[in-house]
N, C-alpha and C. Protein backbone atom coordinates (compact mmCIF):
# COMPACT_ATOMS: atom_id res chain seq x y z
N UNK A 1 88.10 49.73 38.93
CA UNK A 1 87.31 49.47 37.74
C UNK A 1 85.88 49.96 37.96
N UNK A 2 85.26 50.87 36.87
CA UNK A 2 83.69 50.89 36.85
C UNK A 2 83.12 49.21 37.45
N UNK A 3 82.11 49.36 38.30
CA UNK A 3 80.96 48.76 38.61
C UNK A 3 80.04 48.37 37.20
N UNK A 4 79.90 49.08 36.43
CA UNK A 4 78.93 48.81 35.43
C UNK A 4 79.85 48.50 34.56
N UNK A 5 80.79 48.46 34.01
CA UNK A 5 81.95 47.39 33.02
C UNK A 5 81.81 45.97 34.08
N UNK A 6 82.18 45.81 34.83
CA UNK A 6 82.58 44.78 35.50
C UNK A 6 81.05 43.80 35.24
N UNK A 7 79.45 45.03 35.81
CA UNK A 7 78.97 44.03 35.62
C UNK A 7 78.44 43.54 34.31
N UNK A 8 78.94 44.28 33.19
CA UNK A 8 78.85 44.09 31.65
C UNK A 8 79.59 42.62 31.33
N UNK A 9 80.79 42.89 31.89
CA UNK A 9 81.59 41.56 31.82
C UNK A 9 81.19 40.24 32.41
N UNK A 10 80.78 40.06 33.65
CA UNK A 10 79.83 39.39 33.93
C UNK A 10 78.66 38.89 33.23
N UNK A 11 78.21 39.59 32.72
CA UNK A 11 76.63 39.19 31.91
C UNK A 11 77.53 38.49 30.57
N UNK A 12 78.38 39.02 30.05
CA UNK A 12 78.94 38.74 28.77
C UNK A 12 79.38 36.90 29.23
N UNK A 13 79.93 36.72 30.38
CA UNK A 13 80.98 35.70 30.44
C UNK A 13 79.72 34.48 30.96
N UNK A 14 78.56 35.26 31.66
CA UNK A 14 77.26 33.96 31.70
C UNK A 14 76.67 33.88 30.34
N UNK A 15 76.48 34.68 29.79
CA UNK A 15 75.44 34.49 28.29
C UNK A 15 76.41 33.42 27.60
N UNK A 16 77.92 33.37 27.74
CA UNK A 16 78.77 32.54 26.79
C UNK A 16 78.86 31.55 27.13
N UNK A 17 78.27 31.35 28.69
CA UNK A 17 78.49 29.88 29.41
C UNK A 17 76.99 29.26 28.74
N UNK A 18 75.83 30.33 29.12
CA UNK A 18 74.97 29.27 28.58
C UNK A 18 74.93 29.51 27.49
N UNK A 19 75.05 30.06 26.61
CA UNK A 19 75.35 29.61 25.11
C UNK A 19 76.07 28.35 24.39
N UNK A 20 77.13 28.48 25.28
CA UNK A 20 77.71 26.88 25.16
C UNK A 20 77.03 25.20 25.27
N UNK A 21 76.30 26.12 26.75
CA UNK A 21 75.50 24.86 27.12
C UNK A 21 74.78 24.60 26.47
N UNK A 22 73.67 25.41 25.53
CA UNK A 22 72.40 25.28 25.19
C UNK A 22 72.64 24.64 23.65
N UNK A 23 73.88 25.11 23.26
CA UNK A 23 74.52 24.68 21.92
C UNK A 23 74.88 23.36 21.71
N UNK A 24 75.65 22.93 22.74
CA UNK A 24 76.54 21.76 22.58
C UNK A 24 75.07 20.20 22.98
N UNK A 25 74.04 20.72 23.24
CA UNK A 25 72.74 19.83 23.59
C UNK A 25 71.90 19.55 22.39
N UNK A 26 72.21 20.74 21.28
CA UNK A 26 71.35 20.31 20.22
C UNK A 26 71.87 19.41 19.61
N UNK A 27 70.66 18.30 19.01
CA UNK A 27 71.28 16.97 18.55
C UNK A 27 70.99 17.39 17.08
N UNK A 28 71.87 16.95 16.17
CA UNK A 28 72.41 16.81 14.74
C UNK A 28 71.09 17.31 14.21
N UNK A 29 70.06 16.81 14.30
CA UNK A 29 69.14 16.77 13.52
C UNK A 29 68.84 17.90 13.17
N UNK A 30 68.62 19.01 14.50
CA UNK A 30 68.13 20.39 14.76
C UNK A 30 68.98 21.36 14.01
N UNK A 31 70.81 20.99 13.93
CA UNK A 31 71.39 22.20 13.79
C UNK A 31 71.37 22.87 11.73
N UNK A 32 70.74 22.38 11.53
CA UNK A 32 69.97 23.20 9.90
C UNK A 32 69.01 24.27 10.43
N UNK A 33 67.81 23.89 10.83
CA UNK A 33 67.15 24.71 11.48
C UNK A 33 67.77 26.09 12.53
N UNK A 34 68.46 25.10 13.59
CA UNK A 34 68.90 26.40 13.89
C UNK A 34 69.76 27.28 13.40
N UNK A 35 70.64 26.93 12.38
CA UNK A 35 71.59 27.77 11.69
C UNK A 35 70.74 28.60 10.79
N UNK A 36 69.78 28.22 10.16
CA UNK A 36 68.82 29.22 9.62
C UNK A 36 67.89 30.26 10.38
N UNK A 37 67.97 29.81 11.59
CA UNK A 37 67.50 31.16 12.87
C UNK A 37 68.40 31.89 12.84
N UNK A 38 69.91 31.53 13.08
CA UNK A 38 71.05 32.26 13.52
C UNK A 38 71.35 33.35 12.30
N UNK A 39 70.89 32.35 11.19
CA UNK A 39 71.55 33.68 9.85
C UNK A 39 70.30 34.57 9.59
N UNK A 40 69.05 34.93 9.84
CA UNK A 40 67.94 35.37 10.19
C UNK A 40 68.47 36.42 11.16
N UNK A 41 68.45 36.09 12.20
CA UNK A 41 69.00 36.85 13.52
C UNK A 41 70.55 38.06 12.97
N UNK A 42 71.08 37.23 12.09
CA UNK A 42 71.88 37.71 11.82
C UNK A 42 71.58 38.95 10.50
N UNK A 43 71.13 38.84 9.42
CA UNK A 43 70.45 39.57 9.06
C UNK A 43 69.72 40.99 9.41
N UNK A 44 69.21 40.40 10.44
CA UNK A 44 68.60 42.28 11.38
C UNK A 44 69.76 42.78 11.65
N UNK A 45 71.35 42.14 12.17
CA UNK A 45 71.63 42.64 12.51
C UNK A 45 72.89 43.61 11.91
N UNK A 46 72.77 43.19 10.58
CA UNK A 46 73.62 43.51 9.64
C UNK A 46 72.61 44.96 9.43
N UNK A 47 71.40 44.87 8.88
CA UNK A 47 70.40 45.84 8.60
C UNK A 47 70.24 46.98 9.59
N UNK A 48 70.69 46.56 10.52
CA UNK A 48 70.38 47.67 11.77
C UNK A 48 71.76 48.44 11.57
N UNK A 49 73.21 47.80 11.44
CA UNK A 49 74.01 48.20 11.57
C UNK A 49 74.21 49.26 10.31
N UNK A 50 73.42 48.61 9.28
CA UNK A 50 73.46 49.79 7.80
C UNK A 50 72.83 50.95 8.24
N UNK A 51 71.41 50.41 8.81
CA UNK A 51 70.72 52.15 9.15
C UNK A 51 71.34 52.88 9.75
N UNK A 52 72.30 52.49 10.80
CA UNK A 52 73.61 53.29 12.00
C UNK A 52 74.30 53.69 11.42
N UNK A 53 75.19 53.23 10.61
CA UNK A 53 76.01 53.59 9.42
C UNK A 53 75.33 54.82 8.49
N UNK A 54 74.25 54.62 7.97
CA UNK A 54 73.51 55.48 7.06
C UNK A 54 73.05 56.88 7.72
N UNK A 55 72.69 56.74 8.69
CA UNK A 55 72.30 58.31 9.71
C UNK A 55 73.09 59.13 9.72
N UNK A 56 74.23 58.77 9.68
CA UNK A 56 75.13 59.81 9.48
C UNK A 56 75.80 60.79 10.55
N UNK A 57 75.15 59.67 11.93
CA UNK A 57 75.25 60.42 13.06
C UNK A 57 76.81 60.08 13.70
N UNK A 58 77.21 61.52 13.73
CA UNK A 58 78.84 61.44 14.48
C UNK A 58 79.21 60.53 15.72
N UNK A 59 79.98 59.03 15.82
CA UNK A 59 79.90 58.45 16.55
C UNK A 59 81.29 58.16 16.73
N UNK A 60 82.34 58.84 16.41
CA UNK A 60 83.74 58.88 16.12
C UNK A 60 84.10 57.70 15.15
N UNK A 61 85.38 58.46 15.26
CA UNK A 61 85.97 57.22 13.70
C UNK A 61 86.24 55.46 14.46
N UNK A 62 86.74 55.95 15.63
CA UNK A 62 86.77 54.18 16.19
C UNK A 62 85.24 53.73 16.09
N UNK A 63 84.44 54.07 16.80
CA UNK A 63 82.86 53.22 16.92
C UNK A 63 82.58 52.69 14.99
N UNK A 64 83.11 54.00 14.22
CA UNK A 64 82.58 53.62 12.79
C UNK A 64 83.21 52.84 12.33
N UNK A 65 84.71 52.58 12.53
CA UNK A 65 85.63 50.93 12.63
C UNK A 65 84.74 49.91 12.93
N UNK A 66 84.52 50.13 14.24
CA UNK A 66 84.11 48.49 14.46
C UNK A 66 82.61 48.31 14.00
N UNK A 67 81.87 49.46 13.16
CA UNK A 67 80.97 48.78 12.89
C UNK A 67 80.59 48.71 11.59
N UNK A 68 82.15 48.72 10.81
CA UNK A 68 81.75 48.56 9.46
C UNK A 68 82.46 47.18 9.52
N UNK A 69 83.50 46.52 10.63
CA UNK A 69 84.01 45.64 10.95
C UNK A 69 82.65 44.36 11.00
N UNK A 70 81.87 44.82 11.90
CA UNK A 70 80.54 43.68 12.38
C UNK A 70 80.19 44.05 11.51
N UNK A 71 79.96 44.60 10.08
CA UNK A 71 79.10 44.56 8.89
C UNK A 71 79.28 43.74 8.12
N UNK A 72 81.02 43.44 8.19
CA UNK A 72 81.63 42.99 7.08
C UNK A 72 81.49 41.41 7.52
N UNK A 73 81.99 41.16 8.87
CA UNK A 73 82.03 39.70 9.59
C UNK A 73 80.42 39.22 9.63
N UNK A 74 79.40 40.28 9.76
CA UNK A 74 78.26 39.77 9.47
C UNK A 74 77.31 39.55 8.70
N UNK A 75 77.59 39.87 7.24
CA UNK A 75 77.18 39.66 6.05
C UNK A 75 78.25 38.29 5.99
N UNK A 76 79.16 38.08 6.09
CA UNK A 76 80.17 36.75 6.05
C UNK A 76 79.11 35.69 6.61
N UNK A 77 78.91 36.11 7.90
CA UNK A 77 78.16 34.81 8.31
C UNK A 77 76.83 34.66 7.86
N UNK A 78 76.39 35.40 7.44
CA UNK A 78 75.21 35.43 6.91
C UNK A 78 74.86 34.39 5.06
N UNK A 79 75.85 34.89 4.37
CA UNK A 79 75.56 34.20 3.18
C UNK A 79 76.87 32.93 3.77
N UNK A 80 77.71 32.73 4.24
CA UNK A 80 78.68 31.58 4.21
C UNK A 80 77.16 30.63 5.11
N UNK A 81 76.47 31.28 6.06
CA UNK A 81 75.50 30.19 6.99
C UNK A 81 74.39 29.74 6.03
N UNK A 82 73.94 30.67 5.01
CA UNK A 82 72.82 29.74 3.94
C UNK A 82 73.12 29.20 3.18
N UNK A 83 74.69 29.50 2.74
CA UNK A 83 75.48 28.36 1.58
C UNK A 83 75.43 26.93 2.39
N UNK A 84 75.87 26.86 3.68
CA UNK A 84 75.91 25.48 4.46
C UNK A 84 74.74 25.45 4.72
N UNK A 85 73.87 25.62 4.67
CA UNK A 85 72.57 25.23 5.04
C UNK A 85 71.47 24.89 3.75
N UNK A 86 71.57 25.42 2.70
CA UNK A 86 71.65 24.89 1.64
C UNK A 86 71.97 23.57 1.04
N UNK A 87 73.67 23.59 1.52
CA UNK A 87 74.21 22.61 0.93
C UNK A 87 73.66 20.94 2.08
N UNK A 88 73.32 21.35 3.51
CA UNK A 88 73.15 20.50 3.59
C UNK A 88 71.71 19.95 3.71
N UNK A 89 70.91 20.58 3.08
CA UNK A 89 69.39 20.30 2.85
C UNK A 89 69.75 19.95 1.64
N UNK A 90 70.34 20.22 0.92
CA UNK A 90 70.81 19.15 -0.61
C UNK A 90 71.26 17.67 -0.21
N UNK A 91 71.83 17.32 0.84
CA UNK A 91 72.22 16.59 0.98
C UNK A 91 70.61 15.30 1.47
N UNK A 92 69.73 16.26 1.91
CA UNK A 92 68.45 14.70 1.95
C UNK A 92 68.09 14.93 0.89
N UNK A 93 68.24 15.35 -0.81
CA UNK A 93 67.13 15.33 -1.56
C UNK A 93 67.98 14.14 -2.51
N UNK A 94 67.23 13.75 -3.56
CA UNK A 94 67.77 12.54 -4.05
C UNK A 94 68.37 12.93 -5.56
N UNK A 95 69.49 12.32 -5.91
CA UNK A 95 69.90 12.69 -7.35
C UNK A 95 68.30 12.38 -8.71
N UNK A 96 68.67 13.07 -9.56
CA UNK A 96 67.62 12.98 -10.19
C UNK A 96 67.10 11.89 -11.23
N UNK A 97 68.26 10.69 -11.24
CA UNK A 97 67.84 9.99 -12.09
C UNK A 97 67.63 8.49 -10.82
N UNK A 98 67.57 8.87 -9.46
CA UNK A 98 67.40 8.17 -8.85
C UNK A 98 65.40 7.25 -8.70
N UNK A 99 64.98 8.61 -8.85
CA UNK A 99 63.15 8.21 -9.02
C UNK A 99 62.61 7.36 -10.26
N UNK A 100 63.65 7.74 -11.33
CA UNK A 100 63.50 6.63 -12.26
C UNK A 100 63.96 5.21 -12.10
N UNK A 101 64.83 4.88 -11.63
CA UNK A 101 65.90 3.81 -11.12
C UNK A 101 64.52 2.90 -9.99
N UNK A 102 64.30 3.84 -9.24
CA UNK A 102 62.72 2.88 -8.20
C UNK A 102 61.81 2.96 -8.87
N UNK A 103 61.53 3.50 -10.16
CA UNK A 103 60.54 3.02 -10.71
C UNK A 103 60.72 1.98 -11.57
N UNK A 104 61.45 1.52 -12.07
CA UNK A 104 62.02 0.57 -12.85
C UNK A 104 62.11 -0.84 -12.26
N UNK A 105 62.98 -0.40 -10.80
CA UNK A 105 63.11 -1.96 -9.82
C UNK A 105 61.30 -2.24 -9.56
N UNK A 106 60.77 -1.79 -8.99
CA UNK A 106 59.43 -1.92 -8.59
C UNK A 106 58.03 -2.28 -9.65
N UNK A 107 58.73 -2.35 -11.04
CA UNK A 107 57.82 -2.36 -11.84
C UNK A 107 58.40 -3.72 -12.72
């Protein structure tokens, strides 16, 4: 086996260990926030992949597979991650006939 695959694979199989780690530590509160980094992050990387796509530069038909593949899976995560993130920042705001309802008890 190449030396430089092997140590590709390596780097790939630590970044996933601490990814795990660093993930599974954030407490509830944080993961809105960070899902709105992640779909951010994600974003460039959809955009980068259009300009690659758009150049027009010969990269064979497999490379142009998989990267209309990560275009498609990453526009997915991208609007499916601000729909849930959305939906659950809806979830602290209050229905709307609720501010009338405490003004009423309190008065």
């Amino acid at each position: 086996m190449d030396s430089e695959l092997v140590q590709n694979l390596g780097i790939l199989v630590l970044a996933g260990f601490a990814g795990f780690l660093v993930i599974s530590k954030v407490p509830n509160t944080l993961h809105t926030p960070l899902m709105s980094a992640t779909n951010a992050v994600h974003g460039v990387v959809v955009l980068a992949a259009l300009i690659v796509l758009g150049q027009g530069v010969d990269l064979g038909v497999f490379n142009d597979i998989l990267l209309v593949i990560a275009i498609i899976f990453g526009t997915i995560n991208v609007v499916g991650g601000f729909l849930v993130t959305d939906r659950m920042l809806g979830m602290f705001k209050g229905k709307p006939g609720d501010k009338a309802k405490k003004q009423e008890e309190t008065a």
